[in-house]
C-alpha atoms as a PDB file:
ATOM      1  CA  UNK A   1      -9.779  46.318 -28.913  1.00  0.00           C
ATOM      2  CA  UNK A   2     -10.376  44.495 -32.090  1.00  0.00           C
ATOM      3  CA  UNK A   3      -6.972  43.522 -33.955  1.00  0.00           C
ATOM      4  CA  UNK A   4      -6.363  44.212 -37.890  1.00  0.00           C
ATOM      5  CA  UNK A   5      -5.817  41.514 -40.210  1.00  0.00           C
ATOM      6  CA  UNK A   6      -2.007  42.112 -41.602  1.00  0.00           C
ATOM      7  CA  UNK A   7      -1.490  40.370 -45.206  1.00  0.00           C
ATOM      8  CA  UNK A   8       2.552  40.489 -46.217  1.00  0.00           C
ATOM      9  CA  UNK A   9       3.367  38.799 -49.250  1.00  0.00           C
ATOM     10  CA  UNK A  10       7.073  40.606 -49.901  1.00  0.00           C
ATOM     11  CA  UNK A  11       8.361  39.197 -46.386  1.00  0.00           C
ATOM     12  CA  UNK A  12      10.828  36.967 -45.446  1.00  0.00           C
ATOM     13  CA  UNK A  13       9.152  34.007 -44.273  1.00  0.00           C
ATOM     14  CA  UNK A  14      11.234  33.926 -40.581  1.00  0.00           C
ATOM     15  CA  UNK A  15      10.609  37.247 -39.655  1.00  0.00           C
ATOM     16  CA  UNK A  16       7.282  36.285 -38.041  1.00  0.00           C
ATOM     17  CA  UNK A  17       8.742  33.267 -36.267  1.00  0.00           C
ATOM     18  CA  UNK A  18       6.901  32.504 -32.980  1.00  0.00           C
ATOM     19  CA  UNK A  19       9.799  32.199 -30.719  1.00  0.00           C
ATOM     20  CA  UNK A  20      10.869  32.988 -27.101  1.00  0.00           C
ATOM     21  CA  UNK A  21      14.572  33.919 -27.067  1.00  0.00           C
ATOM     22  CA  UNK A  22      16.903  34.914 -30.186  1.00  0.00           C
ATOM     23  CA  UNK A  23      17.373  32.846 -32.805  1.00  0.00           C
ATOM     24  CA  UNK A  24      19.726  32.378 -35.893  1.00  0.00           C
ATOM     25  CA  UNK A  25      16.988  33.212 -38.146  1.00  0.00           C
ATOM     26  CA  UNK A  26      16.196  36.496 -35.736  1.00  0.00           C
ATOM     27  CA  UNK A  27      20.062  37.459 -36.649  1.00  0.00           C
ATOM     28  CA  UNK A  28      19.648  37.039 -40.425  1.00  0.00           C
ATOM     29  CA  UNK A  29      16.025  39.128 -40.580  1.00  0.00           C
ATOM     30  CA  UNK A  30      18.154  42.392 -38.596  1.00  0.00           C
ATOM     31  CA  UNK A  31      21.105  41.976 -40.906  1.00  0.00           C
ATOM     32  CA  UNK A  32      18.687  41.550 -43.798  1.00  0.00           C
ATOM     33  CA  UNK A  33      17.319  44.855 -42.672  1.00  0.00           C
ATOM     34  CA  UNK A  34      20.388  46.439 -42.409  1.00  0.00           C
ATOM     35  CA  UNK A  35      20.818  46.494 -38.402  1.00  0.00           C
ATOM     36  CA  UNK A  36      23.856  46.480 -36.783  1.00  0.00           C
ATOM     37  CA  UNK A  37      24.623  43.004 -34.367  1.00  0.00           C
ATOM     38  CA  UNK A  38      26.450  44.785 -32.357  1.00  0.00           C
ATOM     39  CA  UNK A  39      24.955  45.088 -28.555  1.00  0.00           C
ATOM     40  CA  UNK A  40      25.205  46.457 -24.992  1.00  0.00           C
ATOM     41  CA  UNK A  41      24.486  43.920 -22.361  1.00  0.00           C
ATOM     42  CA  UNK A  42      21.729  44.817 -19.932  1.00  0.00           C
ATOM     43  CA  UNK A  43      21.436  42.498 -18.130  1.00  0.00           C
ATOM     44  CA  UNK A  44      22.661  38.844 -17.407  1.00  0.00           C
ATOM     45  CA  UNK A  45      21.021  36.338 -15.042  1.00  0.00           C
ATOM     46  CA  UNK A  46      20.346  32.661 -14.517  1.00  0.00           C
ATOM     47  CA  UNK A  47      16.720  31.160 -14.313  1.00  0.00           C
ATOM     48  CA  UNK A  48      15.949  27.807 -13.359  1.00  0.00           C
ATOM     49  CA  UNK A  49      12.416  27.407 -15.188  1.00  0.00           C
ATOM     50  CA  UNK A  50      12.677  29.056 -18.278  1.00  0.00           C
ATOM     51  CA  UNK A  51      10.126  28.817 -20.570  1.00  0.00           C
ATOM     52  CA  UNK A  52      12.021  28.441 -24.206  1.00  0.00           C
ATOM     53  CA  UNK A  53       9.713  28.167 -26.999  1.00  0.00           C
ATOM     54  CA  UNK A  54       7.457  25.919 -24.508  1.00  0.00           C
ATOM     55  CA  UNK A  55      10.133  23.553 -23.252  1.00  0.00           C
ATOM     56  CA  UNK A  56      11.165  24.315 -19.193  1.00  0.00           C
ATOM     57  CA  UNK A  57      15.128  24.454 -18.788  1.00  0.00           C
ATOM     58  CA  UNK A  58      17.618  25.789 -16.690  1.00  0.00           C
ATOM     59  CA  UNK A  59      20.411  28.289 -18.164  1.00  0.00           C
ATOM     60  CA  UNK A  60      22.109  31.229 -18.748  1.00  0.00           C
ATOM     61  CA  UNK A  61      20.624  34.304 -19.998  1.00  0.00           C
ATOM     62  CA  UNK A  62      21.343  38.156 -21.625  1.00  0.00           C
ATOM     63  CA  UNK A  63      19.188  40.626 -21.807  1.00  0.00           C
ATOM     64  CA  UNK A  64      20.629  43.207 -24.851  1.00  0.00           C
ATOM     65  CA  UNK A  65      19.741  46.508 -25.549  1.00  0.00           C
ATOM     66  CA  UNK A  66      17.228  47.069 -27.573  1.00  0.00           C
ATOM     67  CA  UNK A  67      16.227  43.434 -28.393  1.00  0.00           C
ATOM     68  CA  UNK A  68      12.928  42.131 -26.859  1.00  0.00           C
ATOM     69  CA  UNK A  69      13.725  38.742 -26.877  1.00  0.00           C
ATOM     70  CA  UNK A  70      16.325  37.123 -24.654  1.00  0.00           C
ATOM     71  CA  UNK A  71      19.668  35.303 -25.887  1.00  0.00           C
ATOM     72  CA  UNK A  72      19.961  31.708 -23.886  1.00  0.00           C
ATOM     73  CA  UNK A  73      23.829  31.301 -23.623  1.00  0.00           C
ATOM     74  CA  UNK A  74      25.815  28.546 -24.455  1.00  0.00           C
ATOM     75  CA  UNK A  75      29.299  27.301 -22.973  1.00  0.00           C
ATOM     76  CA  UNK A  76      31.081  29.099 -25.842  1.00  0.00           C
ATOM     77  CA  UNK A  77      29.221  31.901 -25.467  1.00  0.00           C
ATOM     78  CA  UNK A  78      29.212  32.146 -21.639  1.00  0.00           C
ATOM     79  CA  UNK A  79      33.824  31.296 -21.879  1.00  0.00           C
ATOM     80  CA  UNK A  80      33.586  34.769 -24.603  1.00  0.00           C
ATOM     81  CA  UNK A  81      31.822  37.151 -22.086  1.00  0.00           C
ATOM     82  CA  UNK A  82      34.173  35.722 -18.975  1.00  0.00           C
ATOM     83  CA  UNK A  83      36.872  36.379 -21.218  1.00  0.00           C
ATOM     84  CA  UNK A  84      35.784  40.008 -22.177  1.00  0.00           C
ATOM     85  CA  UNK A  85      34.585  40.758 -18.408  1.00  0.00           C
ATOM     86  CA  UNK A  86      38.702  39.542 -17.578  1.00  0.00           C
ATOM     87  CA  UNK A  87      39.865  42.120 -20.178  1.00  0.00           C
ATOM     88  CA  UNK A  88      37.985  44.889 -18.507  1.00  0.00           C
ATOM     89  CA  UNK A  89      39.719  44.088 -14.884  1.00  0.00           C
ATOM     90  CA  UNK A  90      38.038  41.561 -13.283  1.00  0.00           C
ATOM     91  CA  UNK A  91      39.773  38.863 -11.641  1.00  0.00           C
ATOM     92  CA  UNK A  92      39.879  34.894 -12.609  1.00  0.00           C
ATOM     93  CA  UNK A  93      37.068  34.082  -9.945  1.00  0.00           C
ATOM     94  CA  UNK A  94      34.722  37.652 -10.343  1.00  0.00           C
ATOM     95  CA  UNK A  95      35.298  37.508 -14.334  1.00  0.00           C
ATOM     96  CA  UNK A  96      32.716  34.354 -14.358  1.00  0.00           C
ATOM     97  CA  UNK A  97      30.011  36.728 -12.093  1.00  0.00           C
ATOM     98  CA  UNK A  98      27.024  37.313 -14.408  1.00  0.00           C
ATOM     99  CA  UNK A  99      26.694  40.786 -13.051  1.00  0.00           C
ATOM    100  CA  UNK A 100      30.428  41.876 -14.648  1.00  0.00           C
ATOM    101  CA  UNK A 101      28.985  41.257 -17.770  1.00  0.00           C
ATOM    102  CA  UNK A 102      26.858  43.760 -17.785  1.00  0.00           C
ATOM    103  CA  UNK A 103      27.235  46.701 -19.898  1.00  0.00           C
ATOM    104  CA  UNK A 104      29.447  44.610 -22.139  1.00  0.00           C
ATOM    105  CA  UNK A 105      29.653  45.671 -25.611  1.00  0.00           C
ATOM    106  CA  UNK A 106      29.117  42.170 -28.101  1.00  0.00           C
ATOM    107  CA  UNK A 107      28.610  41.388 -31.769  1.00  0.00           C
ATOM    108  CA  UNK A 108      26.936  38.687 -32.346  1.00  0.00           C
ATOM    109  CA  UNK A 109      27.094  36.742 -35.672  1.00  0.00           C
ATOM    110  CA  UNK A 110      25.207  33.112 -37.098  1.00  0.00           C
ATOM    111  CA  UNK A 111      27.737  30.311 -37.449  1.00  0.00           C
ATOM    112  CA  UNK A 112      26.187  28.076 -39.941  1.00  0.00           C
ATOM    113  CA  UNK A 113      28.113  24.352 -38.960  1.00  0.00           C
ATOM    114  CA  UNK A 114      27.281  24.166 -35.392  1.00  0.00           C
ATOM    115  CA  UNK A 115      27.158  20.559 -34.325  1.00  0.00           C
ATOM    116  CA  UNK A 116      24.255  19.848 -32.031  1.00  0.00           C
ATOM    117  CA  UNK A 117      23.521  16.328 -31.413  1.00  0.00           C
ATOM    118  CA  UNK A 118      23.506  14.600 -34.280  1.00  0.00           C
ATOM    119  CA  UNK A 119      22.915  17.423 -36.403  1.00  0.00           C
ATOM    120  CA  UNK A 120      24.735  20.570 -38.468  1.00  0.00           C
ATOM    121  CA  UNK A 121      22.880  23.620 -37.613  1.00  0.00           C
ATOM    122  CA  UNK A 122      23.418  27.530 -37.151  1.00  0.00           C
ATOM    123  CA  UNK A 123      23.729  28.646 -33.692  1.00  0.00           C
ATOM    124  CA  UNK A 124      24.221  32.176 -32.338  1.00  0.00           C
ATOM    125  CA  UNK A 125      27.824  33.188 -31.705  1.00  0.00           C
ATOM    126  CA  UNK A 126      29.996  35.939 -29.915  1.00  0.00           C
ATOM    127  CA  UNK A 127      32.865  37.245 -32.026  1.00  0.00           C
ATOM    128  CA  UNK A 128      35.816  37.217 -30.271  1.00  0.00           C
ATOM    129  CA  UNK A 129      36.846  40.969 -30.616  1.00  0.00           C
ATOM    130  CA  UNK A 130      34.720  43.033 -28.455  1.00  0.00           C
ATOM    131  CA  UNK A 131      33.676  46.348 -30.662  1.00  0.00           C
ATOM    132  CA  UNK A 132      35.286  49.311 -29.424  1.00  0.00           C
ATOM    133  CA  UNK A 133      32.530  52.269 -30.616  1.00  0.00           C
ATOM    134  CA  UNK A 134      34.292  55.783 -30.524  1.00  0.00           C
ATOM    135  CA  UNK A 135      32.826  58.157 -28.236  1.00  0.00           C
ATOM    136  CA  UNK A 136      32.481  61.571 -30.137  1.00  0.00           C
ATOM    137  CA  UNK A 137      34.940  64.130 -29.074  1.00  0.00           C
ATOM    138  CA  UNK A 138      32.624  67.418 -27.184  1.00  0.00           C
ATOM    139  CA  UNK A 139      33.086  70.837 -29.202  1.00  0.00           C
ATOM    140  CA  UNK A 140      35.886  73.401 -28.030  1.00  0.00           C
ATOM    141  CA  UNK A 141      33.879  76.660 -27.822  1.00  0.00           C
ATOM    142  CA  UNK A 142      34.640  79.793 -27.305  1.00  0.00           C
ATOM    143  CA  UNK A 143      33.850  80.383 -23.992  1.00  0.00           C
ATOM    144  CA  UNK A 144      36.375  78.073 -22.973  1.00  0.00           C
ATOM    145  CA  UNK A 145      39.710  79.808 -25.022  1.00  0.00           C
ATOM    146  CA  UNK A 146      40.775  82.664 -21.891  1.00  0.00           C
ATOM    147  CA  UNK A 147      40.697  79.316 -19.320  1.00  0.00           C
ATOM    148  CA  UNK A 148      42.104  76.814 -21.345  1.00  0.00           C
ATOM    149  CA  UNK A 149      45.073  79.581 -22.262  1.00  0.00           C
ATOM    150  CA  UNK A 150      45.568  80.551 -18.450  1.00  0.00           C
ATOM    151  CA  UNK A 151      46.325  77.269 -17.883  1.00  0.00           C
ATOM    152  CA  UNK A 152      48.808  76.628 -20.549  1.00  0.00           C
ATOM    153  CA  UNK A 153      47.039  74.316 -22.746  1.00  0.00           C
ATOM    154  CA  UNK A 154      48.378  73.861 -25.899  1.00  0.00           C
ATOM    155  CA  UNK A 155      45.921  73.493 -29.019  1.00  0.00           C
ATOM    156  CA  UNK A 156      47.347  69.796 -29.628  1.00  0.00           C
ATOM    157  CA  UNK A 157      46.315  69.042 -26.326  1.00  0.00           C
ATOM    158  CA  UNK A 158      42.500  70.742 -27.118  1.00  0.00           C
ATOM    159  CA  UNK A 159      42.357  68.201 -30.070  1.00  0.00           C
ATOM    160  CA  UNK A 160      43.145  65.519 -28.598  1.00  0.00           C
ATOM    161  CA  UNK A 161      39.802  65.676 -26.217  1.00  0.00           C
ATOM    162  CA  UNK A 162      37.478  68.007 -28.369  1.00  0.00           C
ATOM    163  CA  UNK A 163      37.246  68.787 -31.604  1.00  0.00           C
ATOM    164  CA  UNK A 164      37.783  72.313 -32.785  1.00  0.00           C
ATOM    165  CA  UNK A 165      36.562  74.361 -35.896  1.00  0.00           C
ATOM    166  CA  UNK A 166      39.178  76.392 -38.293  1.00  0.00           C
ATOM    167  CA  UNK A 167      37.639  79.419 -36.821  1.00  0.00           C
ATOM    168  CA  UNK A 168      37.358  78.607 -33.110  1.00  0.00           C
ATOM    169  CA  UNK A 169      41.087  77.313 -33.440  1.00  0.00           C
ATOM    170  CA  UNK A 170      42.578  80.965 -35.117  1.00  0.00           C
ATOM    171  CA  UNK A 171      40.474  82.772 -32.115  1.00  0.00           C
ATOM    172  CA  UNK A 172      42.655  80.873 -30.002  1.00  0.00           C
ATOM    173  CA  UNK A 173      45.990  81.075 -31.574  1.00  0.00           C
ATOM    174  CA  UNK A 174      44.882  85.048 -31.733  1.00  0.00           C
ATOM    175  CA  UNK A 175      43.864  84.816 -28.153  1.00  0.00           C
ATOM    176  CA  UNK A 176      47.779  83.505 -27.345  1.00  0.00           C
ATOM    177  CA  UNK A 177      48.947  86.572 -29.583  1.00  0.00           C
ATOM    178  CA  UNK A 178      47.516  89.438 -27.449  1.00  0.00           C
ATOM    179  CA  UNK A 179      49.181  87.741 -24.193  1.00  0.00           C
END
């Protein structure tokens, strides 16, 4: 199948970057778009012959969700997750286990005076607060006012795991009425 030629003038020139794993500049182009850099881990592993923009190495990897391309970890990095996999239970030994970090919620962010060699470059960071994303509350229905009432459930209580219209709320005050 034949390819189309593709002529962009109104791009930003790092947005077509030929590169294996995440990169600063891959971090700018989705903020620049408007994406959020916050992600769920899928998967973590460690691979001896990694092939990073042509160069072999050894290192630590993440897999996030919905990001083709891989993020290589560094020791900063790797301490942050460890950290965050301690704060969800695990133990000092288990907390360093690439497998307990996965499903962890990150955002990532570019710090631009990251000292590498003998250089100042920008280099992909964790933030240090994992993101906490609300689960929505389910809907109180109807259907579940004559069971909820039986057993003595009080309409604070309701709110505090669903949320509740006006009107589904005054059926079940009425409900309590007629008892």
């Amino acid at each position: 199948m034949k390819q189309e030629r593709v002529i962009e003038r109104d791009v930003d020139c790092r947005k077509h970057r030929k590169s294996t794993h995440l990169a600063s500049a891959d971090l700018d182009i989705m903020e620049t778009e408007g994406n959020s850099l916050i992600f769920a881990i899928e998967d973590a592993y460690y691979d001896n012959l990694a092939n990073v923009n042509g160069k072999l190495m050894e290192g630590y990897f993440v897999k996030l969700k919905g990001v083709t391309k891989h993020l290589k970890l560094n020791t900063e990095n790797k301490d942050m997750l460890s950290v965050f996999s301690g704060n969800k239970g695990f133990g000092n030994i288990e907390k360093h286990n690439l497998k307990t970090w996965i499903g962890l919620l990150i955002e990532l962010y570019v710090k631009r005076d990251v000292k590498y060699r003998k250089e100042i470059v920008n280099g992909i960071r964790i933030k240090p607060l994992q993101p906490v994303i609300k689960k929505e509350k389910p809907v109180f229905t109807e259907d579940k006012i004559t069971a909820t009432f039986d057993k003595g459930i009080t309409i604070e209580k309701i709110k505090e795991v669903y949320t509740i219209t006006k009107e589904i709320e005054q059926k079940y005050l009425e409900h309590g009425a007629k008892k």
